[in-house]
N, C-alpha and C. Protein backbone atom coordinates (compact mmCIF):
# COMPACT_ATOMS: atom_id res chain seq x y z
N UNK A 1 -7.00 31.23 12.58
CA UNK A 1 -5.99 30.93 11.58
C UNK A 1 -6.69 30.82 10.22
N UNK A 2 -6.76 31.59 9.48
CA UNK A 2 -6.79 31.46 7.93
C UNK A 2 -6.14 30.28 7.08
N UNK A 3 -7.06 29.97 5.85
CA UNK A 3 -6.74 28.89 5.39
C UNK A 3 -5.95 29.69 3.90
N UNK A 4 -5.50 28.87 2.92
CA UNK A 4 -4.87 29.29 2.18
C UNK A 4 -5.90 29.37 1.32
N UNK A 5 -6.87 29.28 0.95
CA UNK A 5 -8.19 29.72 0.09
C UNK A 5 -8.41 30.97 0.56
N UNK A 6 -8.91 31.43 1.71
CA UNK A 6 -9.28 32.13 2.73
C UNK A 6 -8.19 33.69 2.27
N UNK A 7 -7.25 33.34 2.06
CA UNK A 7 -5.74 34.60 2.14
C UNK A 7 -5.92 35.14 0.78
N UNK A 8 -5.49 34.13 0.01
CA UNK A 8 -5.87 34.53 -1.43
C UNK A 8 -7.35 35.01 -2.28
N UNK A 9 -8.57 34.81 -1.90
CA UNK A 9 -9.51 35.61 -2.64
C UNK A 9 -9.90 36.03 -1.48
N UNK A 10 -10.00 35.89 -0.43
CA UNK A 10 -10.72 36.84 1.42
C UNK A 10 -12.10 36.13 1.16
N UNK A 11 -12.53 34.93 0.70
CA UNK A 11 -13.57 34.11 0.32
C UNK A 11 -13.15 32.77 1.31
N UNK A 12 -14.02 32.19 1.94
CA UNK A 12 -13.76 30.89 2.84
C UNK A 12 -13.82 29.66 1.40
N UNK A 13 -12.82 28.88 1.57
CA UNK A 13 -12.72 27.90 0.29
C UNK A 13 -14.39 26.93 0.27
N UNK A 14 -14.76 26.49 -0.85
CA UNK A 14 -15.83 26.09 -1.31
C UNK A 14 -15.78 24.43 -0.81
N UNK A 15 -16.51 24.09 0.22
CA UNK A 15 -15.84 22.15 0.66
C UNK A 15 -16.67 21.72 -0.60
N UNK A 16 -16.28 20.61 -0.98
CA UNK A 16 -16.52 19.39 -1.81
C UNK A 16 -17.36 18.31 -1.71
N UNK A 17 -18.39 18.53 -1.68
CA UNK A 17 -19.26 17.06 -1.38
C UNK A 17 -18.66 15.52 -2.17
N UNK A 18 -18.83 14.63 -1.06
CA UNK A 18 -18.50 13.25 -1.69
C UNK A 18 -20.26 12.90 -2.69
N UNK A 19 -19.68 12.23 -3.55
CA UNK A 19 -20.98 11.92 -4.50
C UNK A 19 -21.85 10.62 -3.38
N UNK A 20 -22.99 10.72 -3.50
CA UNK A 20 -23.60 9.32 -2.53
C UNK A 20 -23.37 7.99 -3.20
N UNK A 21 -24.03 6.87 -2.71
CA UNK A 21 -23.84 5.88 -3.08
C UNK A 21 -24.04 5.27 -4.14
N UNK A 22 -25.26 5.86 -4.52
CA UNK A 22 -26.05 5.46 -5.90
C UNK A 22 -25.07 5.95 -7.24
N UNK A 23 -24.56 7.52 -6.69
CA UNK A 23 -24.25 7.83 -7.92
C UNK A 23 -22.68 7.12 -8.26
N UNK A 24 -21.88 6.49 -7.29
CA UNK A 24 -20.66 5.64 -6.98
C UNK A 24 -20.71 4.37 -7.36
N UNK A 25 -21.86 4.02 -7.02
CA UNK A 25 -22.28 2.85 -7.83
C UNK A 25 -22.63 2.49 -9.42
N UNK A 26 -23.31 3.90 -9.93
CA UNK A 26 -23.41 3.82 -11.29
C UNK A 26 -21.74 4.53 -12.07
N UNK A 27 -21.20 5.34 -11.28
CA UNK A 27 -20.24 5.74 -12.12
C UNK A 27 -19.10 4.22 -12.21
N UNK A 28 -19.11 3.64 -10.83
CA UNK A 28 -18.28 2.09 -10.94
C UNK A 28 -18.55 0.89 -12.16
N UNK A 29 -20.02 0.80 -12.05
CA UNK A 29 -20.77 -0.34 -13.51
C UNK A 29 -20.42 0.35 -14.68
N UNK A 30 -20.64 1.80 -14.81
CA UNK A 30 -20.32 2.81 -15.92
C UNK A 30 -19.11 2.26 -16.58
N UNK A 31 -18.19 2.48 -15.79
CA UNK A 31 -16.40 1.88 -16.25
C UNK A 31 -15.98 0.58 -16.03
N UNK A 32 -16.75 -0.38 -15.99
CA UNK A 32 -16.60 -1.25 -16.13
C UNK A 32 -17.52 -2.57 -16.54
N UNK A 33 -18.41 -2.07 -17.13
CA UNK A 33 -19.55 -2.93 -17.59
C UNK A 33 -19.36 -3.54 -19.01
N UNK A 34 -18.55 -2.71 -19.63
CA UNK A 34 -18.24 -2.87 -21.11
C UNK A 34 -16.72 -4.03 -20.74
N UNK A 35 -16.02 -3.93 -19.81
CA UNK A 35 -14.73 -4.84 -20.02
C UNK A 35 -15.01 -5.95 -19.19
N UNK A 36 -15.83 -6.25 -18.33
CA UNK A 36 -16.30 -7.43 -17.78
C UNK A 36 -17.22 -7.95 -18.60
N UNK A 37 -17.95 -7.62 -19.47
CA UNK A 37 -19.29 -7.98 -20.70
C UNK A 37 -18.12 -8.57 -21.50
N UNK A 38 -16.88 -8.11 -21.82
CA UNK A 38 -16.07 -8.61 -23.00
C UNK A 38 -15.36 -10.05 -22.53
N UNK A 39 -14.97 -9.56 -21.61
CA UNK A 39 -13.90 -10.71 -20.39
C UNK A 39 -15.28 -12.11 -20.36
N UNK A 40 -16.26 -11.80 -20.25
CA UNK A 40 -17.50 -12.88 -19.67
C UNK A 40 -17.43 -13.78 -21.22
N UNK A 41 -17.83 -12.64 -22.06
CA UNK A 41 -18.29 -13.43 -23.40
C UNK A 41 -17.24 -14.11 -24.19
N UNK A 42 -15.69 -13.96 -23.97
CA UNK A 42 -14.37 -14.45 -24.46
C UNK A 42 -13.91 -15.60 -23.69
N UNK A 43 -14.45 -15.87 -22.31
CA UNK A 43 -14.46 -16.82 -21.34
C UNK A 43 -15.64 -18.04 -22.00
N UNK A 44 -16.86 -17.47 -22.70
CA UNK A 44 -17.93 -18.40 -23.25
C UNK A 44 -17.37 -18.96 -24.06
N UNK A 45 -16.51 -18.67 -25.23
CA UNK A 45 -16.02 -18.56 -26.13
C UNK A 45 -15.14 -19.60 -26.09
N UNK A 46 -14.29 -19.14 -25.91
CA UNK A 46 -13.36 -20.10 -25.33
C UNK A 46 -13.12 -21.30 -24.66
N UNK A 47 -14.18 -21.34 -23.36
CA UNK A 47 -14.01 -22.67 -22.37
C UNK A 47 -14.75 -23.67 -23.15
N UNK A 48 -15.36 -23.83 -24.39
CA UNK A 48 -15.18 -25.52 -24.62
C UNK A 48 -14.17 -25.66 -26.18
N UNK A 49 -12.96 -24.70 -26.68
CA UNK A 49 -11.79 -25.17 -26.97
C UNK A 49 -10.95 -25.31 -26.14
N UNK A 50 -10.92 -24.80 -24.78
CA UNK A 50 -10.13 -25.32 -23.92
C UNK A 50 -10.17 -27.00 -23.31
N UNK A 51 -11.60 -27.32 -23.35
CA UNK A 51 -12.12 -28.48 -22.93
C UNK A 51 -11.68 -29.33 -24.13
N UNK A 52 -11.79 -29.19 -25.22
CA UNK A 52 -11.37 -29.95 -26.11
C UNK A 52 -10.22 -30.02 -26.64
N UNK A 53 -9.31 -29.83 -25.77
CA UNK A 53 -7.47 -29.57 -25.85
C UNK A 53 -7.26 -30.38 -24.52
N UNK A 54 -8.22 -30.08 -23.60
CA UNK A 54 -7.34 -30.86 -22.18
C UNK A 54 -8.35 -32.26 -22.44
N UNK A 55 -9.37 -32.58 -23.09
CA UNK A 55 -9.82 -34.12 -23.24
C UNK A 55 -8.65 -34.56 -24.49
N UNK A 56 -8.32 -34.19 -24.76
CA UNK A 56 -7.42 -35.04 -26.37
C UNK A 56 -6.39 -35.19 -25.89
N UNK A 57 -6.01 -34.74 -24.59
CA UNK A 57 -4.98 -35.82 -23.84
C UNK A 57 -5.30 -36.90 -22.84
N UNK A 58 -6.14 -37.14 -23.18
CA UNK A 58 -7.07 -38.07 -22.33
C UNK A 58 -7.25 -39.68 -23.25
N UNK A 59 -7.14 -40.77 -22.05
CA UNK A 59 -6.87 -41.77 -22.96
C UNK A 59 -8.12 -42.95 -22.51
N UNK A 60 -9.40 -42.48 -23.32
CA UNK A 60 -10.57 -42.74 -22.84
C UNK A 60 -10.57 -44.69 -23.02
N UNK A 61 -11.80 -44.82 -22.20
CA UNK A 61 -11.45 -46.63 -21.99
C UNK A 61 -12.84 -47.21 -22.73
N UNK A 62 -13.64 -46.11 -23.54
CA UNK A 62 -14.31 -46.54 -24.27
C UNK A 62 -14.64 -45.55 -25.59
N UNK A 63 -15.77 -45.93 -26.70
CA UNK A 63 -15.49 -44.74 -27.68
C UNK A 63 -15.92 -43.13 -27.03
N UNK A 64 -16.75 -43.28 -25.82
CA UNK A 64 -17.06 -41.86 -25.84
C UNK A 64 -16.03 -41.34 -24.48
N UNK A 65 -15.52 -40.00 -24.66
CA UNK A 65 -14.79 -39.23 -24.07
C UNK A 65 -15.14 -37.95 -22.79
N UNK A 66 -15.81 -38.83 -21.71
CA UNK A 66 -16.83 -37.98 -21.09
C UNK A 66 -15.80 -37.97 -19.92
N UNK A 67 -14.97 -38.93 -19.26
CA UNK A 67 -14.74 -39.18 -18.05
C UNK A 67 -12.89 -38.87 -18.10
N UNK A 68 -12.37 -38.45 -17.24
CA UNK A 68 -10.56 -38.60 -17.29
C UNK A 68 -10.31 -39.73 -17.30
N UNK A 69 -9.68 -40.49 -17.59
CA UNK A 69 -9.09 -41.63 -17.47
C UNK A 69 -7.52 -41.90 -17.19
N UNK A 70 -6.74 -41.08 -17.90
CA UNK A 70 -5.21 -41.10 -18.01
C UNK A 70 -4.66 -40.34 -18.86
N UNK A 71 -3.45 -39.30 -18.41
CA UNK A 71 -3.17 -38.52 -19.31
C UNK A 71 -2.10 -39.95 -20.65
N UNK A 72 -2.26 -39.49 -22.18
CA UNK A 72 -1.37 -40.07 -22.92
C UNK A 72 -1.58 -38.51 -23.81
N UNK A 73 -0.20 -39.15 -24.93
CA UNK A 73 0.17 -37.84 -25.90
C UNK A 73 0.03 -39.12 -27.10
N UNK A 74 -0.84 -40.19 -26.81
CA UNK A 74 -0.74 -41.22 -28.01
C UNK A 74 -1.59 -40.79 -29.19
N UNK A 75 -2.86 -39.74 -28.50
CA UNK A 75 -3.85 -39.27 -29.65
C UNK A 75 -3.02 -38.00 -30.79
N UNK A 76 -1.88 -37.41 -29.68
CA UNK A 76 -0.90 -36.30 -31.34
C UNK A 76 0.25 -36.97 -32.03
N UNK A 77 0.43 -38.15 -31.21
CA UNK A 77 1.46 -38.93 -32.01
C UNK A 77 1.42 -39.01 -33.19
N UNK A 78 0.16 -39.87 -33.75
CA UNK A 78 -0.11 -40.00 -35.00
C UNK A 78 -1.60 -39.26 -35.58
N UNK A 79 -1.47 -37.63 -35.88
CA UNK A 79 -2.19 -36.92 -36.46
C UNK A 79 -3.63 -37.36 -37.43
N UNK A 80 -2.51 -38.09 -38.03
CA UNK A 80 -3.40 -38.52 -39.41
C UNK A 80 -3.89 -39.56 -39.37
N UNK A 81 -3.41 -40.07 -38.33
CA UNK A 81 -4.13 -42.11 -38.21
C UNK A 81 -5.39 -42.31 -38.66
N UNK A 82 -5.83 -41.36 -38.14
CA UNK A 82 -7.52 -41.16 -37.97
C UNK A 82 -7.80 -40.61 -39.55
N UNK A 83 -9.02 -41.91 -40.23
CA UNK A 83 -8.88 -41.32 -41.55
C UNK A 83 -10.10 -40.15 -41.80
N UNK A 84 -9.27 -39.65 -42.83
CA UNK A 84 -10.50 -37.80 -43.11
C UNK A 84 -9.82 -36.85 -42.02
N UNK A 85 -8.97 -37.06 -41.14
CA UNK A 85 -8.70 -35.84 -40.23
C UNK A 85 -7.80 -35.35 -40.86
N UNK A 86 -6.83 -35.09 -41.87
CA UNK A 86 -6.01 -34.42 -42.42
C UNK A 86 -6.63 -33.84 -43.43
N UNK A 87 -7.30 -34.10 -43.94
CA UNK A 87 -8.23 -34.03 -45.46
C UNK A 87 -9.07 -32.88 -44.30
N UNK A 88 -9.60 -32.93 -43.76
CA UNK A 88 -10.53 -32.16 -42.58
C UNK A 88 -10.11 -30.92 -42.52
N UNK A 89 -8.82 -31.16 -41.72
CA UNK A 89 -7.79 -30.01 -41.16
C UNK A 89 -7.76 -29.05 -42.55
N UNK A 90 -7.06 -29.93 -43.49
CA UNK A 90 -6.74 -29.03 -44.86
C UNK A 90 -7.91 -28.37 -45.51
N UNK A 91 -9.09 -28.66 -45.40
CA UNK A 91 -10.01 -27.83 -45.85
C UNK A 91 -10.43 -27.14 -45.28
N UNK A 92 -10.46 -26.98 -43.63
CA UNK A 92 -10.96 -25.70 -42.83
C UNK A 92 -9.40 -25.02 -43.22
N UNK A 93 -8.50 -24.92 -43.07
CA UNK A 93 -7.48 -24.38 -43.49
C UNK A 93 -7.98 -23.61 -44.63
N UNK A 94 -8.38 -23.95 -45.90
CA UNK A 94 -8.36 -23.43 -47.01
C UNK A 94 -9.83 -22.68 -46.68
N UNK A 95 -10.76 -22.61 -46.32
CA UNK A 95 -12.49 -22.42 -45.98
C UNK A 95 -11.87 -20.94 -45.01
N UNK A 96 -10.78 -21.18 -44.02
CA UNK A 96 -10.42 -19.65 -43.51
C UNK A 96 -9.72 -18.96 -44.33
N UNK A 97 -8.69 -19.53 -44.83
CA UNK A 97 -7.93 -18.57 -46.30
C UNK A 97 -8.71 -17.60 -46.46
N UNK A 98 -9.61 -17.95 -47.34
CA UNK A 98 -10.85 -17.81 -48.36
C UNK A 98 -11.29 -16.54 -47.68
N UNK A 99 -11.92 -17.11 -46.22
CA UNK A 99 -12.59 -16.36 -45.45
C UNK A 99 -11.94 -14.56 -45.01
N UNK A 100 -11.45 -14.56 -45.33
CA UNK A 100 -10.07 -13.71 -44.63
C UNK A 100 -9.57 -12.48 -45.58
């Protein structure tokens, strides 16, 4: 029985080698080395403003803020209580303007 390669040029069709492992392996890191390098370094980046968003709901039982203690929302209640933190805010505000 003839193959359909075989009918059309009277040539037996050409099989296809699978690539080996090595070269499967570099073409895999190839396409994806650049978006896991980005994903890794935006994860660095990031995980200690994340840490410092989930401690500021934290309602520490002494001045330093190392341990959970209890969630409260008493530290965004009052923004400005804390003196220089508005004055703070408003000048990195204006320092990115600038920047930009």
């Amino acid at each position: 029985m003839a193959s359909a390669a075989t009918a059309l040029t009277g040539a037996p069709a050409a099989t296809r080698r699978e690539p080996s492992l090595p070269v499967r392996v570099l073409r895999f890191v190839g396409r994806h080395v650049v978006a896991t390098a980005a994903a890794l370094t935006l994860l660095y980046m990031f995980l200690p403003v994340f840490v410092v968003v989930v401690f500021s709901f934290n309602d520490p039982a002494g001045r330093l803020n190392y341990t959970w203690n209890s969630f409260t929302v008493s530290n965004w209640a009052n923004v400005c209580g804390v003196p220089g933190m508005c004055d703070a805010v408003w000048l990195s505000i204006q320092i990115a303007l600038l920047a930009t």
